[in-house]
Protein backbone atom coordinates (compact mmCIF):
# COMPACT_ATOMS: atom_id res chain seq x y z
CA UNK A 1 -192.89 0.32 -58.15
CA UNK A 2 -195.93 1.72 -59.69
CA UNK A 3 -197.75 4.35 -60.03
CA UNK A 4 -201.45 4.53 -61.42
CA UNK A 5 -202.93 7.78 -61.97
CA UNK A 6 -206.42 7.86 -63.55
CA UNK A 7 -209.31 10.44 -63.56
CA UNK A 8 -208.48 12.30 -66.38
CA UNK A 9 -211.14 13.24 -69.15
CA UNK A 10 -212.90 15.84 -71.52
CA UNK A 11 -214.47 18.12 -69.00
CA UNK A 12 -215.86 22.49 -70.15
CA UNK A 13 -214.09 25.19 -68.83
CA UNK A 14 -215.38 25.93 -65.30
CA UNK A 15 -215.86 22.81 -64.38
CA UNK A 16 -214.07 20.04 -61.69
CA UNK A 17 -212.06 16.84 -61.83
CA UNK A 18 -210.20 14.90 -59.56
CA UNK A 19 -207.43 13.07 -60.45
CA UNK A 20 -206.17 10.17 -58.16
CA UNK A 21 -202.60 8.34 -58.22
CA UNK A 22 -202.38 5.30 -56.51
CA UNK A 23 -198.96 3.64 -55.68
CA UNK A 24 -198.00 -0.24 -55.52
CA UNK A 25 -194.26 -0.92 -54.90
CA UNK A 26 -193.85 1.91 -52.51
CA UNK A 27 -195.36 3.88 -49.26
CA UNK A 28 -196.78 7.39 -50.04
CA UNK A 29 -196.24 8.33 -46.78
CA UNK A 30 -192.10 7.90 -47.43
CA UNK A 31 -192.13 10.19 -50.07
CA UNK A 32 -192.98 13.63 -51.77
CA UNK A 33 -195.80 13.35 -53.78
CA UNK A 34 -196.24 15.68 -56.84
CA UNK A 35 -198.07 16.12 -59.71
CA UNK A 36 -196.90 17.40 -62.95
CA UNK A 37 -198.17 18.11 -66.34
CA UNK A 38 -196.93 18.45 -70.03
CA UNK A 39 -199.23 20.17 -72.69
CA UNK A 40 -199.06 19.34 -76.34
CA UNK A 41 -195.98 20.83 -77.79
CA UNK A 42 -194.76 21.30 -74.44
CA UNK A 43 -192.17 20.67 -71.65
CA UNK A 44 -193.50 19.01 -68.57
CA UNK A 45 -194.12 21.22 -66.09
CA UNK A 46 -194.46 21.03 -62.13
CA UNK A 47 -198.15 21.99 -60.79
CA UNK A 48 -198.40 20.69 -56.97
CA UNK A 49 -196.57 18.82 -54.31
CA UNK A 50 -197.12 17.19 -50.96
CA UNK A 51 -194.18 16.70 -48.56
CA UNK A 52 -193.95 13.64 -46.62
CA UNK A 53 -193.12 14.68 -43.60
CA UNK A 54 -194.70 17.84 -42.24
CA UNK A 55 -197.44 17.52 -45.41
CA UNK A 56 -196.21 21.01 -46.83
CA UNK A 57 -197.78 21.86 -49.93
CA UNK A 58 -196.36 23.78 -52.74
CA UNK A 59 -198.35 24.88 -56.02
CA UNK A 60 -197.54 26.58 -59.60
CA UNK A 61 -198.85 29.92 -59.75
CA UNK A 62 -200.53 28.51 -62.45
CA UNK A 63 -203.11 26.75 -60.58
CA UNK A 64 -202.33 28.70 -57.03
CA UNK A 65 -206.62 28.85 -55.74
CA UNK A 66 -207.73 26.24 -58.28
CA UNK A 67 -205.87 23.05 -57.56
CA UNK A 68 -205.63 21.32 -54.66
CA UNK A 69 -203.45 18.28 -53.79
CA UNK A 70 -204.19 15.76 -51.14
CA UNK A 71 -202.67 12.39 -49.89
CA UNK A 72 -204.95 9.29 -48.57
CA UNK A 73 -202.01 7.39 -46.77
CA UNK A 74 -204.12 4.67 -45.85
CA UNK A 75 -205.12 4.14 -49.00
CA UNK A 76 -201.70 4.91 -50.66
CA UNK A 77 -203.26 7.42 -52.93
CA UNK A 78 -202.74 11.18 -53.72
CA UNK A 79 -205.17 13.51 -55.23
CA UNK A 80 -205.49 16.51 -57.18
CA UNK A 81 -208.55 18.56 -57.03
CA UNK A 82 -208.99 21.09 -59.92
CA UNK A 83 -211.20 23.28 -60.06
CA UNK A 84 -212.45 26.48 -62.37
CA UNK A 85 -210.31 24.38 -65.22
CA UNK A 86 -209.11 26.48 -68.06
CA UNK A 87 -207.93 25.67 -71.47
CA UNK A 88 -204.79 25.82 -70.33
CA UNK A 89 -205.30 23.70 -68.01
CA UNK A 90 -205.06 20.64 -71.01
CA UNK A 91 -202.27 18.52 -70.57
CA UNK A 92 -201.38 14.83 -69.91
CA UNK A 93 -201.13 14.80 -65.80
CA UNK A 94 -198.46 12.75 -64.67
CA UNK A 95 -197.98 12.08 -60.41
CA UNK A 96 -194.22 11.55 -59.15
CA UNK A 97 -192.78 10.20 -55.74
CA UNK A 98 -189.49 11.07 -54.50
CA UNK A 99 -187.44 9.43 -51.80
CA UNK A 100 -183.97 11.17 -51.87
CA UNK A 101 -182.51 10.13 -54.81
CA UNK A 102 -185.17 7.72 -56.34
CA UNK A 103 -187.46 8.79 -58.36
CA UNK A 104 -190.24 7.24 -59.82
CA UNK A 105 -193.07 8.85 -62.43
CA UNK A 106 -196.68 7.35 -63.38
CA UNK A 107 -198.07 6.57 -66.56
CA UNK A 108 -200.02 9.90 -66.93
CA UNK A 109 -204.16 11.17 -66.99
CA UNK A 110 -204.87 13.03 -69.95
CA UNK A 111 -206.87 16.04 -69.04
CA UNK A 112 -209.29 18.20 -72.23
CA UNK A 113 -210.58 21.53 -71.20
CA UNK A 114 -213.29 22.69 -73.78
CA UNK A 115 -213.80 26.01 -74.03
């Protein structure tokens, strides 16, 4: 299993990025999708997720109206939108599937927001 999250970069404050995670190994469709983050100094922290049956999504307050998390399952890829990024948005973006009790974590995205 593996998944490859990339779009990550050194964006302003205000601006947009989309990150994408694409899975090998494993069906996105099977499982809840997420997307967490962990800023320097910090514990990783959950920011969005995308159930896998009814497609339910949940969000941190954090990002509640700026992020928005979407799943291709054709193309066994999630997304996350962000948009009007903050400083605090800066943080290595990791994407996670779960299937009951197995669960697996990408490599991460590193995301810079300048202010």
């Amino acid at each position: 299993v593996q998944l490859q999250a990339c779009g990550g970069g050194l964006v302003q404050a205000g601006d947009s990025l989309r990150l994408s995670c694409a899975a090998s190994g494993l069906t996105v469709s099977d499982h809840i999708m997420g997307w967490f983050r962990q800023a320097p100094g910090k514990e990783r922290e959950f920011v969005a997720i995308s159930t896998s049956d009814t497609g339910t999504t949940s969000y941190a307050d954090s990002v509640k109206g700026r992020f928005a998390i979407s799943r291709d399952n054709a193309k066994n890829l999630i997304y996350l939108q962000m948009s009007s990024l903050k400083p605090e948005d800066t943080a290595v973006y990791y994407c996670r599937a779960r299937r009951r009790s197995d669960v697996y974590w990408g490599q991460g995205t590193e995301v810079t927001v300048s202010s």
